[in-house]
Protein backbone atom coordinates (compact mmCIF):
# COMPACT_ATOMS: atom_id res chain seq x y z
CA UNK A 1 19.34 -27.04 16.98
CA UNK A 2 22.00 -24.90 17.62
CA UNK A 3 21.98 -20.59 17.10
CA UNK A 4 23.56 -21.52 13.49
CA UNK A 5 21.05 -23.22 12.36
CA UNK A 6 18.39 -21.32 13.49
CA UNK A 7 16.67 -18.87 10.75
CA UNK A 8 17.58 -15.32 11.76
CA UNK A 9 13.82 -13.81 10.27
CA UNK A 10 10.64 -15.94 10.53
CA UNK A 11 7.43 -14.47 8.73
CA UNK A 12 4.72 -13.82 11.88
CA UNK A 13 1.88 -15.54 12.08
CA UNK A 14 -1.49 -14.05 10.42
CA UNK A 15 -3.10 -13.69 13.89
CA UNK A 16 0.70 -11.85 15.08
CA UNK A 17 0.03 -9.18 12.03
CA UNK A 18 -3.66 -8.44 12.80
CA UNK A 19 -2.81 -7.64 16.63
CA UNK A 20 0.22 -5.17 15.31
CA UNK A 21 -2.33 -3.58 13.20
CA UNK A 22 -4.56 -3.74 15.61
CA UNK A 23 -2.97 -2.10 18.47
CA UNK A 24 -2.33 1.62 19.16
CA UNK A 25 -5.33 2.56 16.70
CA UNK A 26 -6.00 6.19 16.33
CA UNK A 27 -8.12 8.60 14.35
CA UNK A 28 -6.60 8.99 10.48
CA UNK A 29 -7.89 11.01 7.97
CA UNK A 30 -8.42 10.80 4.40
CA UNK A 31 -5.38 10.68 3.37
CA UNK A 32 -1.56 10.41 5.22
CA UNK A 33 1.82 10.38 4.33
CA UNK A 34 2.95 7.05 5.59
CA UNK A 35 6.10 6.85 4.17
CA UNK A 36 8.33 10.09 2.53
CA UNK A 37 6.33 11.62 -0.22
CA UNK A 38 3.75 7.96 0.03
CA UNK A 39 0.41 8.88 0.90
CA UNK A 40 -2.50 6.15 1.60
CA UNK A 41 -6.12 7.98 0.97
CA UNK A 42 -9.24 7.10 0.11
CA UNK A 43 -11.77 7.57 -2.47
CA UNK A 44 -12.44 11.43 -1.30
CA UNK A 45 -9.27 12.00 -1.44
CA UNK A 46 -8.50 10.44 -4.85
CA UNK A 47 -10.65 12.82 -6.21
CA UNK A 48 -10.15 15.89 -4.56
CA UNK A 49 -7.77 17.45 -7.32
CA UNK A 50 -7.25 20.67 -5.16
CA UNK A 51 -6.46 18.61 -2.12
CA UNK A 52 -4.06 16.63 -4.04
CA UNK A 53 -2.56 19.70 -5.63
CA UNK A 54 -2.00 21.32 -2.50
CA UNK A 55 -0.39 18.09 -1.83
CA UNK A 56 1.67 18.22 -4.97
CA UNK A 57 0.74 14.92 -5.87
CA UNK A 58 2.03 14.00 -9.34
CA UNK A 59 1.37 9.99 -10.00
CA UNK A 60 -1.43 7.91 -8.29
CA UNK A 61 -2.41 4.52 -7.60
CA UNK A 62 -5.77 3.34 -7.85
CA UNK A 63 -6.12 -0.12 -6.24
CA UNK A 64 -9.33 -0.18 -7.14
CA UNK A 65 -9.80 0.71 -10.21
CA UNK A 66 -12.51 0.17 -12.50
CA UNK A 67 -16.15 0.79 -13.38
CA UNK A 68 -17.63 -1.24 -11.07
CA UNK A 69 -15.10 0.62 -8.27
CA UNK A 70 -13.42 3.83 -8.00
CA UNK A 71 -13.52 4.69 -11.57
CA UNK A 72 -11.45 7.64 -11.64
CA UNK A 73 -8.63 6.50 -14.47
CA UNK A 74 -6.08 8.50 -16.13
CA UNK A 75 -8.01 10.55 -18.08
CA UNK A 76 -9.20 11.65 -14.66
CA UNK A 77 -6.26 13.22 -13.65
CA UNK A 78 -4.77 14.51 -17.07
CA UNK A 79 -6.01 18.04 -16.42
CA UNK A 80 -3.85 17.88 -13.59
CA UNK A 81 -0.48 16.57 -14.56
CA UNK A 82 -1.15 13.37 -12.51
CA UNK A 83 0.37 9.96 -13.81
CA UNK A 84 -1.97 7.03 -13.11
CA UNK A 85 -1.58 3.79 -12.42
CA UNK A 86 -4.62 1.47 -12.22
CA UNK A 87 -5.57 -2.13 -10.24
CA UNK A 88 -8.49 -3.56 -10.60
CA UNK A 89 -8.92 -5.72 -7.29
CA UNK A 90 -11.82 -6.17 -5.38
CA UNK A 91 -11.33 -6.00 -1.67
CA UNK A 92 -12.24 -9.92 -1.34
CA UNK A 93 -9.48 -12.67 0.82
CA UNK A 94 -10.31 -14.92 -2.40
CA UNK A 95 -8.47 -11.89 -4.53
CA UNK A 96 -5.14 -12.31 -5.90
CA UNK A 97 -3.33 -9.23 -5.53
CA UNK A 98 0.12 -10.44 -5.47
CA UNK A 99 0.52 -10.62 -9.51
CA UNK A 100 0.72 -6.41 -8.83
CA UNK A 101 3.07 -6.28 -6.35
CA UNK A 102 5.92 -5.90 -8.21
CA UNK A 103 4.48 -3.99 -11.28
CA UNK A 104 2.62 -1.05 -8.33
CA UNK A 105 6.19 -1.35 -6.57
CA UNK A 106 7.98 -0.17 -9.62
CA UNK A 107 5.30 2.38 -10.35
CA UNK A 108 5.89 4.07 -7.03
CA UNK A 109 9.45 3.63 -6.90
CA UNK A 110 10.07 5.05 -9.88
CA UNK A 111 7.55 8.15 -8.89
CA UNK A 112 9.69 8.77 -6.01
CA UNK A 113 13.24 8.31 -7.64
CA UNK A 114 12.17 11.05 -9.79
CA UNK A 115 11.06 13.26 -6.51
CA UNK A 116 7.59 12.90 -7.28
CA UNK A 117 4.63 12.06 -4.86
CA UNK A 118 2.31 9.30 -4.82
CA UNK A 119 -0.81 8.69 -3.65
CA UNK A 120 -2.17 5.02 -3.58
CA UNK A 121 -5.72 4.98 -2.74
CA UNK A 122 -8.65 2.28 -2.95
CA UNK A 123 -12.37 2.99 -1.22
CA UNK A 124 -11.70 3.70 2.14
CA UNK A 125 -7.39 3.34 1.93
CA UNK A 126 -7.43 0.76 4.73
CA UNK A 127 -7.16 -3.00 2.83
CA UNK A 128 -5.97 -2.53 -1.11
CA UNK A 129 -4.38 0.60 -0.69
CA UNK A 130 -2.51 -0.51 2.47
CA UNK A 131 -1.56 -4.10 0.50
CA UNK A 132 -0.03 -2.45 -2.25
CA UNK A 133 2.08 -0.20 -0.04
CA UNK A 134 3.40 -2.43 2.13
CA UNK A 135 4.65 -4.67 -0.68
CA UNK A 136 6.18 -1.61 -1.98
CA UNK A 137 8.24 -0.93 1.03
CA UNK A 138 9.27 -4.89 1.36
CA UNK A 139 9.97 -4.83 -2.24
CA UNK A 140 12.02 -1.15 -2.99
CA UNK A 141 12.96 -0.41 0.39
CA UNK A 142 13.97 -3.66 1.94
CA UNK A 143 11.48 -3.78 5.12
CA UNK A 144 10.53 -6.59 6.10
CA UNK A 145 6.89 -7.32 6.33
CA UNK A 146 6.33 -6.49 10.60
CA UNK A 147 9.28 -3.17 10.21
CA UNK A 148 6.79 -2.01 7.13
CA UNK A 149 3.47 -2.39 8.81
CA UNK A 150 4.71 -0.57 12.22
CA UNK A 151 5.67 2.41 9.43
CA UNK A 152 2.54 2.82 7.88
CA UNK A 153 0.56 2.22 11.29
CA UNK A 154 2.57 5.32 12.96
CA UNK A 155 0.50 7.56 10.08
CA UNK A 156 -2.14 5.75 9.33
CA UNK A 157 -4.87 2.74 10.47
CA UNK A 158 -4.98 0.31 7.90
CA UNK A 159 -6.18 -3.36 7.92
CA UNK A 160 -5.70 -5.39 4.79
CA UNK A 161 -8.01 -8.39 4.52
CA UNK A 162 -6.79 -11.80 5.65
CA UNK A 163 -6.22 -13.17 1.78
CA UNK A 164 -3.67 -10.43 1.15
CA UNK A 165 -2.01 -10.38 4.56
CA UNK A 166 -1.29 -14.07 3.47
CA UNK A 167 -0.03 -13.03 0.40
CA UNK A 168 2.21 -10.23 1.87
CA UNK A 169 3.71 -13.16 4.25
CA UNK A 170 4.45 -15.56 1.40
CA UNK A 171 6.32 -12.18 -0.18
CA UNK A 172 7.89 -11.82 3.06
CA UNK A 173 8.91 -15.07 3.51
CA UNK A 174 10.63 -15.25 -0.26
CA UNK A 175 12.03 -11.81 -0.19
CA UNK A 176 14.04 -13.17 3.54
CA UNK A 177 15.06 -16.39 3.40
């Protein structure tokens, strides 16, 4: 095979991604900008309005929404001026999270096109949360799926669950081929 033929980007291995996110670990709170204006946070956070104020947050994604999650909802925030966007996904490998890839994506991008700030959050903002953003920044902003994890992991620890790393490959894989 010669250098032409070769693929320039190959989509790591599951057991590749889990040692990037694994390495390098540190402390994180409860919530962190991981990207400009993109914060990750948990359920504390989510509901903190004065924390999220002083963070001028204006939309937010719950990735796990729901009564029988974090049922927070829009009605939630609307004292606040907050936009919501809701996923109910249960933090499960069996899960199918990719059909809201491209629907959260487009939330956040258009949150951020119009200078707002997001927060995406789920229970602890490690596996949903984390999932959803990193689709975001291989969908909007072009990252492939290792560039996007190694930007979120300088802010914050995450760990997404083995079902939706395999779905962020297979979105790697068809966003760079």
């Amino acid at each position: 095979m010669t250098s032409k033929e070769e693929p320039k980007y190959q989509t790591p291995p599951t057991c590749d991604l889990l040692s990037l996110l694994l390495k390098n670990r540190r402390p994180t709170g409860a919530v962190n900008e991981v990207w400009p204006n993109l914060y990750i946070g948990d359920a504390t956070a989510a509901r903190d309005k004065t924390l999220l104020a002083k963070l001028e947050i204006t939309h937010v994604v719950n990735a796990a929404d729901g009564p029988q999650h974090i049922d927070t909802g829009p009605g939630f925030y609307a004292d606040a001026s907050i936009l919501y966007h809701g996923v109910e996904a249960p933090d499960c490998k069996d899960f199918d999270l990719s059909p809201f890839f491209s629907e959260t994506a487009d939330f956040i991008h258009g949150a951020l096109s119009q200078k707002g700030k997001v927060l995406v959050h789920c229970a602890r903002g490690i596996s949903r949360s984390a999932a959803l953003t990193l689709a975001f920044l291989m969908i909007k902003e072009r990252l492939a799926l290792v560039e996007a994890v190694e930007v979120v992991c300088r802010h914050r620890n995450i760990l997404p669950n083995v079902g939706f790393l395999n779905q962020l490959r297979e979105l790697d894989s068809s966003l760079f081929m």
